[in-house]
Protein backbone atom coordinates (compact mmCIF):
# COMPACT_ATOMS: atom_id res chain seq x y z
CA UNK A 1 -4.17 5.82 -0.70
CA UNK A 2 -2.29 9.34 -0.84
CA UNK A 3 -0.91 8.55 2.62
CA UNK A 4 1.04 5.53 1.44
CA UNK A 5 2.65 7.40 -0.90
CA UNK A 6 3.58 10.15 1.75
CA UNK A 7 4.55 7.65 3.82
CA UNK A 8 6.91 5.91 1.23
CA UNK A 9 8.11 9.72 0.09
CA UNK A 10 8.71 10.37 3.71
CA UNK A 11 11.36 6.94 3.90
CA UNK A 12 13.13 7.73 0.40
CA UNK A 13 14.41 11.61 2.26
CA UNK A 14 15.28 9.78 4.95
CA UNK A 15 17.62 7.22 2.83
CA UNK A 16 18.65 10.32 0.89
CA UNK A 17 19.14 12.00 4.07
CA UNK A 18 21.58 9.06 5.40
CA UNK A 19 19.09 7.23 7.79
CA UNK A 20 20.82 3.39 7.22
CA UNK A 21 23.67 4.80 5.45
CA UNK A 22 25.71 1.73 6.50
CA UNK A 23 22.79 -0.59 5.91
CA UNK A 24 22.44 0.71 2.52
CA UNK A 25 26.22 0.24 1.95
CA UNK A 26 26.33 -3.16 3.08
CA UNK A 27 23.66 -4.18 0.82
CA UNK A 28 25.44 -2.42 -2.40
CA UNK A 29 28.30 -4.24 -1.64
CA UNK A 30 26.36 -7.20 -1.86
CA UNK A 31 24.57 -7.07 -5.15
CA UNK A 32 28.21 -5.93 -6.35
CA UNK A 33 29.95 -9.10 -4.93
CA UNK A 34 26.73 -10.92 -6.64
CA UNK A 35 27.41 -9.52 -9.96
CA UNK A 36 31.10 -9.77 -9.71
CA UNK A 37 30.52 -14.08 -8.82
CA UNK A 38 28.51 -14.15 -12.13
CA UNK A 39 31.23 -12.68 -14.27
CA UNK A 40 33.65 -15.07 -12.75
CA UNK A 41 30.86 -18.04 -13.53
CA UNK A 42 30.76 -16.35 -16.75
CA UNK A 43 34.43 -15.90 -17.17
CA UNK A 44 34.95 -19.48 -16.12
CA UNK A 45 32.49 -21.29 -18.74
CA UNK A 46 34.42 -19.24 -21.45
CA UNK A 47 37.45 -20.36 -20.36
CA UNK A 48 36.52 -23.95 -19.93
CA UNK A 49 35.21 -23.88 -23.47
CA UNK A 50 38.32 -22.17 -25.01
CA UNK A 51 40.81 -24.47 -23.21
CA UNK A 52 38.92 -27.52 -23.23
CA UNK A 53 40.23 -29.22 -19.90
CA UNK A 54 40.03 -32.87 -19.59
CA UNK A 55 39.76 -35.15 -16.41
CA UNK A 56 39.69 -33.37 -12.97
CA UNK A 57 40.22 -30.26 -14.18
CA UNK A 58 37.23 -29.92 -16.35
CA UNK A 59 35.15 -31.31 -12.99
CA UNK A 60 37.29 -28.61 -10.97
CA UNK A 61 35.80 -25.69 -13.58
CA UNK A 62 32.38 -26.93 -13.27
CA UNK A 63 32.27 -27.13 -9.61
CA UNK A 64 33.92 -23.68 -9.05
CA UNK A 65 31.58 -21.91 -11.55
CA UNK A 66 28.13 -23.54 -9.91
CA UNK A 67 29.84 -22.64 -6.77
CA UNK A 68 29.98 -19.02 -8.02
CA UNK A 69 26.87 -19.22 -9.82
CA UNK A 70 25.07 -20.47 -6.41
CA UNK A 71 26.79 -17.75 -4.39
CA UNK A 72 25.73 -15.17 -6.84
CA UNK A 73 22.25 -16.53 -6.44
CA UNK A 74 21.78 -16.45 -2.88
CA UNK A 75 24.11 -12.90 -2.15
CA UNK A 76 21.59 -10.96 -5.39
CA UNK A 77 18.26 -12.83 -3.53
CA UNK A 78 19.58 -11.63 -0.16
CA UNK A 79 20.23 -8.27 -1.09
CA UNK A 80 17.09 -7.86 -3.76
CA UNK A 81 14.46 -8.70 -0.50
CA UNK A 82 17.07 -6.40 2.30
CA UNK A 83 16.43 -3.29 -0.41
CA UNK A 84 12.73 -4.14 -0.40
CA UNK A 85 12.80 -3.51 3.49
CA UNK A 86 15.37 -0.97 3.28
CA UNK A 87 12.66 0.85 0.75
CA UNK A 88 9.60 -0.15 2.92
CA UNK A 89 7.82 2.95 4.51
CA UNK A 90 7.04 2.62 8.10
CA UNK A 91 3.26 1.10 8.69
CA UNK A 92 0.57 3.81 9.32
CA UNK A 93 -0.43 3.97 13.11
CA UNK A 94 -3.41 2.34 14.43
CA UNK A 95 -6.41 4.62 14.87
CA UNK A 96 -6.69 5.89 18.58
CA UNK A 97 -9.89 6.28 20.38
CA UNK A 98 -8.70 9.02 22.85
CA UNK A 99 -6.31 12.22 21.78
């Protein structure tokens, strides 16, 4: 039990320590560019109540904030399960029969 939580103590220095850096920096700029897509989704259902578009446009607003909404989905997934493996401490080695 206690050596799980070495092990996992053990990874989190060696993030801190800037083992992955650019992994780690690739995945913050994802959940960023997720967050930023649903403000824009956000940003775009406010302005397609406020301005009330009729037509094509109003199908234009709704397709361009599910796209963002879907993109936001899929880049704050991708990122949520790469900093669960990013966080992951390396598996404990099999017993050995000879030292």
């Amino acid at each position: 039990m206690f050596e799980w939580f070495h092990r996992r103590q053990a990874r989190q220095g060696e993030l801190a320590s800037g083992v992955d850096a650019d992994l780690v920096r690739d995945n913050e700029r994802r959940s960023k560019a997720s967050l930023y897509l649903y403000c824009a989704a956000f940003l775009l259902l406010g302005l397609d109540a406020l301005v009330k578009p009729l037509g094509v446009w109003r199908t234009v607003f709704l397709a361009a904030t599910l796209l963002c909404c879907a993109l936001g989905l899929l880049l704050g997934l991708w990122s949520r399960s790469e900093r669960v493996f990013l966080d992951k401490p390396d598996p404990q080695a099999p017993p050995q029969l000879w030292k």
